[in-house]
N, C-alpha and C. Protein backbone atom coordinates (compact mmCIF):
# COMPACT_ATOMS: atom_id res chain seq x y z
N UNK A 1 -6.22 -3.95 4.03
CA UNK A 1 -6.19 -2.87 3.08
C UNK A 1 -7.57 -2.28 2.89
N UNK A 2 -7.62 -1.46 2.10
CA UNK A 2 -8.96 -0.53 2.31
C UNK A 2 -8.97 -0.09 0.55
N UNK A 3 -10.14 -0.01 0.09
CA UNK A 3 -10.37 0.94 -1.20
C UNK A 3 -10.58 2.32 -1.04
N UNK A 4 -10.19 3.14 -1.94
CA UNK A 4 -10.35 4.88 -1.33
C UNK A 4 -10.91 5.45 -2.84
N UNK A 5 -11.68 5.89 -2.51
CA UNK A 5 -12.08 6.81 -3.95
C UNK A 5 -12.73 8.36 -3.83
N UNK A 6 -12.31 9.14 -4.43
CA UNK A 6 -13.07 10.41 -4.14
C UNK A 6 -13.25 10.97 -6.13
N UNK A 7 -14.94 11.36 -5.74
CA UNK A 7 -14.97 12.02 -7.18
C UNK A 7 -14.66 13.20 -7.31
N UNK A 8 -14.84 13.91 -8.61
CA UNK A 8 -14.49 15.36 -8.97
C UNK A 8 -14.59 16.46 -7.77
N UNK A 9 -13.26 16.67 -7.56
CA UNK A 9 -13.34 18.09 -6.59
C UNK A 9 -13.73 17.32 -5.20
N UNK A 10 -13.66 16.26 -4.62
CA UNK A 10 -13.82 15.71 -3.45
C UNK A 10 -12.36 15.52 -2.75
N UNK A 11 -12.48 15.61 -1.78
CA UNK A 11 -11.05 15.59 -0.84
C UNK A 11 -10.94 14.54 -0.07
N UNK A 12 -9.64 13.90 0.40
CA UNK A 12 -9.64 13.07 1.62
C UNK A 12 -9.35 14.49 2.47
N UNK A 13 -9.48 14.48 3.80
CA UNK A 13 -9.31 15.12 5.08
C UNK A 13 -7.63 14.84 5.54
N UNK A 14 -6.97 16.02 5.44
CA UNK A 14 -5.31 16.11 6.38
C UNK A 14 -5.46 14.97 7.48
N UNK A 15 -4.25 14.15 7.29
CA UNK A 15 -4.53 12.78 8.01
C UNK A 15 -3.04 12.62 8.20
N UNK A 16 -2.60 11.68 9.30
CA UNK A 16 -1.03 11.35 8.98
C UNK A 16 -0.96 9.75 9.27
N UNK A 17 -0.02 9.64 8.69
CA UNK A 17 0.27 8.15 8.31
C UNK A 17 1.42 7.86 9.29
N UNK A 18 1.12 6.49 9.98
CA UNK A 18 2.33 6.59 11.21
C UNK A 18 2.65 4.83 11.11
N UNK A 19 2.05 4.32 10.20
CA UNK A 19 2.53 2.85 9.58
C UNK A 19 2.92 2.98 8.10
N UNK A 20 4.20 2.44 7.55
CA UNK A 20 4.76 2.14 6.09
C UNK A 20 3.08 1.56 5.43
N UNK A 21 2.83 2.23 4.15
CA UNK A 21 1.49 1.29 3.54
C UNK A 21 2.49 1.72 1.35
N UNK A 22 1.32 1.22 1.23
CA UNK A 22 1.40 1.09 -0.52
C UNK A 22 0.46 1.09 -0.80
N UNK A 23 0.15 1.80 -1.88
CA UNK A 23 -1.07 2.04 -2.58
C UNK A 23 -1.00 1.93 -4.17
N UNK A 24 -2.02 1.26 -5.00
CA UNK A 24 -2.01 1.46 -6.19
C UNK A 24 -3.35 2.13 -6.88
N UNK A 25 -3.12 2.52 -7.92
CA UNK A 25 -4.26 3.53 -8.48
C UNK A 25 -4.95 2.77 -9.08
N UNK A 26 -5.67 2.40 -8.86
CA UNK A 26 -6.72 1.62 -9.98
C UNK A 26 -7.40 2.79 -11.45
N UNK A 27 -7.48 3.94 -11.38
CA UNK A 27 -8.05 4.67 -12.32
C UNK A 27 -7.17 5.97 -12.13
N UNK A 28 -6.49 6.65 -13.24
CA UNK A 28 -5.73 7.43 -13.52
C UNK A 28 -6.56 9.22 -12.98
N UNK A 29 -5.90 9.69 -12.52
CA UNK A 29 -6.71 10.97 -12.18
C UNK A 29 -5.19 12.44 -12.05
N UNK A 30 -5.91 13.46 -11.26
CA UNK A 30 -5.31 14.21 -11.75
C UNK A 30 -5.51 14.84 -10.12
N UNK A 31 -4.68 14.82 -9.04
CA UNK A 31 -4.38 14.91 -7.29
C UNK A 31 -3.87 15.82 -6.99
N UNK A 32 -4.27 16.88 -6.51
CA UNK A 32 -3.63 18.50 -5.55
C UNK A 32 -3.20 17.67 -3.85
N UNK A 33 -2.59 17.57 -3.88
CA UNK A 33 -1.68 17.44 -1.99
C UNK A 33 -2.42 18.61 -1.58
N UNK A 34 -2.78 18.43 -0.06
CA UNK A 34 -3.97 19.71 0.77
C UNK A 34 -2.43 20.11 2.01
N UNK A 35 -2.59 20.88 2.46
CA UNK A 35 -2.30 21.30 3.97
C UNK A 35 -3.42 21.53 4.80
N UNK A 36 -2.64 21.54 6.04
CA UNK A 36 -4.03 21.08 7.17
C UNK A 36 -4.62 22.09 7.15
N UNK A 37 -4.88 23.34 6.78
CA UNK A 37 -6.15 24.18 6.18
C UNK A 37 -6.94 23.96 5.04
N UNK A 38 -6.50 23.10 3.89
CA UNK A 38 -7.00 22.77 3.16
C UNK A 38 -6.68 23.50 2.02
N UNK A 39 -5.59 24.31 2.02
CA UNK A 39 -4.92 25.25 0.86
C UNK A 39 -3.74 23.72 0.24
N UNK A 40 -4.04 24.44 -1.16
CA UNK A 40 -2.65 23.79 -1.87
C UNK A 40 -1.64 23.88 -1.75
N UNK A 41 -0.55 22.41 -1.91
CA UNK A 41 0.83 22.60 -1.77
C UNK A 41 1.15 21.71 -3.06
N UNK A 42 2.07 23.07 -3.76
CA UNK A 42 2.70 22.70 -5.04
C UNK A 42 2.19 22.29 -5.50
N UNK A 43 1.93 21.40 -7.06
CA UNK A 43 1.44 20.99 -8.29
C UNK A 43 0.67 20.27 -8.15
N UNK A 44 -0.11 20.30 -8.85
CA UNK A 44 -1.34 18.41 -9.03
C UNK A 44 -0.17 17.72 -9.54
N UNK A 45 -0.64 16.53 -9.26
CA UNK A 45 0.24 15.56 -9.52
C UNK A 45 -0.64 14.43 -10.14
N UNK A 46 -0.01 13.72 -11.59
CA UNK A 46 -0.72 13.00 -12.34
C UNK A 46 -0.61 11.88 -11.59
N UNK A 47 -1.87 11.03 -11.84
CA UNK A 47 -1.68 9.68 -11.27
C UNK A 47 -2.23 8.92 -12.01
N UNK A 48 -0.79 7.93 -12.12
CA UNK A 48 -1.29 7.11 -13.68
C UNK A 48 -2.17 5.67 -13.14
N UNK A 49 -2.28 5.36 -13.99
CA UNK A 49 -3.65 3.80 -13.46
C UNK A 49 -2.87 2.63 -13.85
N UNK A 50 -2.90 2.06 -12.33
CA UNK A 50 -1.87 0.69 -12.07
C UNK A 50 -0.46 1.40 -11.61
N UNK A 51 -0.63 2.41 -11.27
CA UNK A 51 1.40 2.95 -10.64
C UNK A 51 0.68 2.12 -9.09
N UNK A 52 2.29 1.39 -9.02
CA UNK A 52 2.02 1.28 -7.30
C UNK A 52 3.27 1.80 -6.35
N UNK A 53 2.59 2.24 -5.43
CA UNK A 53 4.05 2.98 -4.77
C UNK A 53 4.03 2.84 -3.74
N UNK A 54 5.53 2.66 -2.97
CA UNK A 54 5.50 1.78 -1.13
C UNK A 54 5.74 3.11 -0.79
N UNK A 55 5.12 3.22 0.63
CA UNK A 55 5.43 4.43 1.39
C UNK A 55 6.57 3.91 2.55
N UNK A 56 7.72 4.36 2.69
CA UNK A 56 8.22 3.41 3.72
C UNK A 56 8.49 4.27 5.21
N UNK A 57 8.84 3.25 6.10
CA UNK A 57 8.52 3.97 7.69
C UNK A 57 9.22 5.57 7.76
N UNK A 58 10.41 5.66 7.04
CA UNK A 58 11.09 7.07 7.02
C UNK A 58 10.56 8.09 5.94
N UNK A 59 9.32 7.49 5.64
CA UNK A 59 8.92 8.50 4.44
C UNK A 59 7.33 8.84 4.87
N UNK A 60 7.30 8.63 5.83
CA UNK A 60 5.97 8.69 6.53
C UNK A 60 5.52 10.31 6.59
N UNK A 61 4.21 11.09 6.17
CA UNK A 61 4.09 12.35 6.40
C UNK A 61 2.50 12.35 6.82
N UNK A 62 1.97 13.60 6.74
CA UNK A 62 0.67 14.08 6.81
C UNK A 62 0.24 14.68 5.91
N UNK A 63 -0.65 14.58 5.65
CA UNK A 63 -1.13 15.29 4.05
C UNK A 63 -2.74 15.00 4.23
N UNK A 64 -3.50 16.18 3.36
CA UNK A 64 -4.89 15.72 2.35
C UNK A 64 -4.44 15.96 1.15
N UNK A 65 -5.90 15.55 0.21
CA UNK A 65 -5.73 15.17 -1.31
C UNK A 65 -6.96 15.69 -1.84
N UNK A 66 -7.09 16.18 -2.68
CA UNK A 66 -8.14 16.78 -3.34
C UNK A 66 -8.31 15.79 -5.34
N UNK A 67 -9.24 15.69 -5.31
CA UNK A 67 -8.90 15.12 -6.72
C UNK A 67 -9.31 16.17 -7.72
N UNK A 68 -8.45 16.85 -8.57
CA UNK A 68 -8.84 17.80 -9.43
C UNK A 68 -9.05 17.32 -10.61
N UNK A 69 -8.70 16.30 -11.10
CA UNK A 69 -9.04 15.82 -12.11
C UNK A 69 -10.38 15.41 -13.13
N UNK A 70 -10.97 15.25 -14.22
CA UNK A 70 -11.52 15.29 -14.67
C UNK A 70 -12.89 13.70 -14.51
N UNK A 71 -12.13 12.84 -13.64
CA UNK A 71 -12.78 11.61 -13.54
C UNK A 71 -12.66 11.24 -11.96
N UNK A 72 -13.27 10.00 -11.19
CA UNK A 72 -13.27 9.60 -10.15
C UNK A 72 -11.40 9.09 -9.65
N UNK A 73 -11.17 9.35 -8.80
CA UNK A 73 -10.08 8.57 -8.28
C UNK A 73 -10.17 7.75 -7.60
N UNK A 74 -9.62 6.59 -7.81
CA UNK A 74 -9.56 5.25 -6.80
C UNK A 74 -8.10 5.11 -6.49
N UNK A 75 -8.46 4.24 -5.22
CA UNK A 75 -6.68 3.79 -5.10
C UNK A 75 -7.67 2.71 -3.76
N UNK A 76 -6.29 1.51 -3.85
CA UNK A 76 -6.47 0.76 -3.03
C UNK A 76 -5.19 0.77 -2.12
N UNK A 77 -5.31 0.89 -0.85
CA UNK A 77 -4.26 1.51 -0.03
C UNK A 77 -4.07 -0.01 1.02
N UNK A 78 -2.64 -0.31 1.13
CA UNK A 78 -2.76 -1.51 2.12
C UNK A 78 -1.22 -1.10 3.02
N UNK A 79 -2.19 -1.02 4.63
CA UNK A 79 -0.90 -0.42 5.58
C UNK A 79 -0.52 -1.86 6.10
N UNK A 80 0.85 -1.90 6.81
CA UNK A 80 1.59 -2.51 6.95
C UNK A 80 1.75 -2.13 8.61
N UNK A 81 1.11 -3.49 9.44
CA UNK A 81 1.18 -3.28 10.80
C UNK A 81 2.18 -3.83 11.60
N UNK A 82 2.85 -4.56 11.04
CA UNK A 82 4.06 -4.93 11.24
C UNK A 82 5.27 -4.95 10.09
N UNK A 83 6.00 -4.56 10.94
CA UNK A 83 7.62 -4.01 9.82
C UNK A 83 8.56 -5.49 10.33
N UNK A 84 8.93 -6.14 9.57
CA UNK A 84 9.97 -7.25 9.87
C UNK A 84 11.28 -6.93 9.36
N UNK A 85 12.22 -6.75 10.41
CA UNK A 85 13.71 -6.57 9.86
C UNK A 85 14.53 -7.18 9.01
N UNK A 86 15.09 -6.39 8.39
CA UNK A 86 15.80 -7.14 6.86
C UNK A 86 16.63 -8.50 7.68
N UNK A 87 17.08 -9.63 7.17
CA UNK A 87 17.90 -10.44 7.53
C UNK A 87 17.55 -11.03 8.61
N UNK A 88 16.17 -10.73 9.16
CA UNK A 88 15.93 -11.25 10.86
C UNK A 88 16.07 -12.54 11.58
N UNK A 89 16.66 -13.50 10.23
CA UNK A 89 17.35 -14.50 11.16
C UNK A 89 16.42 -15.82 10.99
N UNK A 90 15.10 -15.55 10.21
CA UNK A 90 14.21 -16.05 9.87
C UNK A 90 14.15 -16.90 8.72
C-alpha cells in the first residue's frame, strides 16, 4: 500500500487503475474528479475522514483528482495484486 496526499489546489495526474485497491481517508477534504485534460467532471465530492472504500475489478476506471478543499488530503491506498476466487476450494 502506499500513502497519497496532495495539498490545497494540488492534483494527482489522470492515471488508470487496472488492479481492485481500497483506500481510506485519513483527513476529510473536499475532491474535484479531473479528465485526462485536466478539466472537471461533475461535483467535488466530500471526503469524510476514516470512509474506506473497495474499488473492485469491475469498477476499475481512469481518473485525476484535484483537492479543492480547504485543508491537505491524505488517503492511504492499498492495491490488491492478486484477486482469489470466492469459494476457491481453499
Amino acid at each position: 500500500g502506499w500513502r497519497s496526499g496532495s495539498s490545497v489546489w494540488r492534483r494527482a495526474r489522470y492515471h488508470t487503475h487496472t488492479r481492485p485497491y481500497a483506500f481510506v481517508n485519513l483527513e476529510a477534504s473536499l475532491t474535484q474528479a479531473l479528465a485526462p485534460d485536466g478539466g472537471a467532471v461533475g461535483e467535488p465530492a466530500y471526503q469524510e475522514e476514516g470512509q474506506v472504500t473497495f474499488v473492485a475489478h469491475d469498477q476499475l476506471s481512469s481518473h485525476g483528482v484535484r483537492n479543492v478543499g480547504e485543508q491537505t488530503f491524505v488517503q492511504f491506498v492499498v492495491e490488491f495484486k492478486v484477486v482469489l476466487e470466492k469459494n476457491c476450494g481453499r
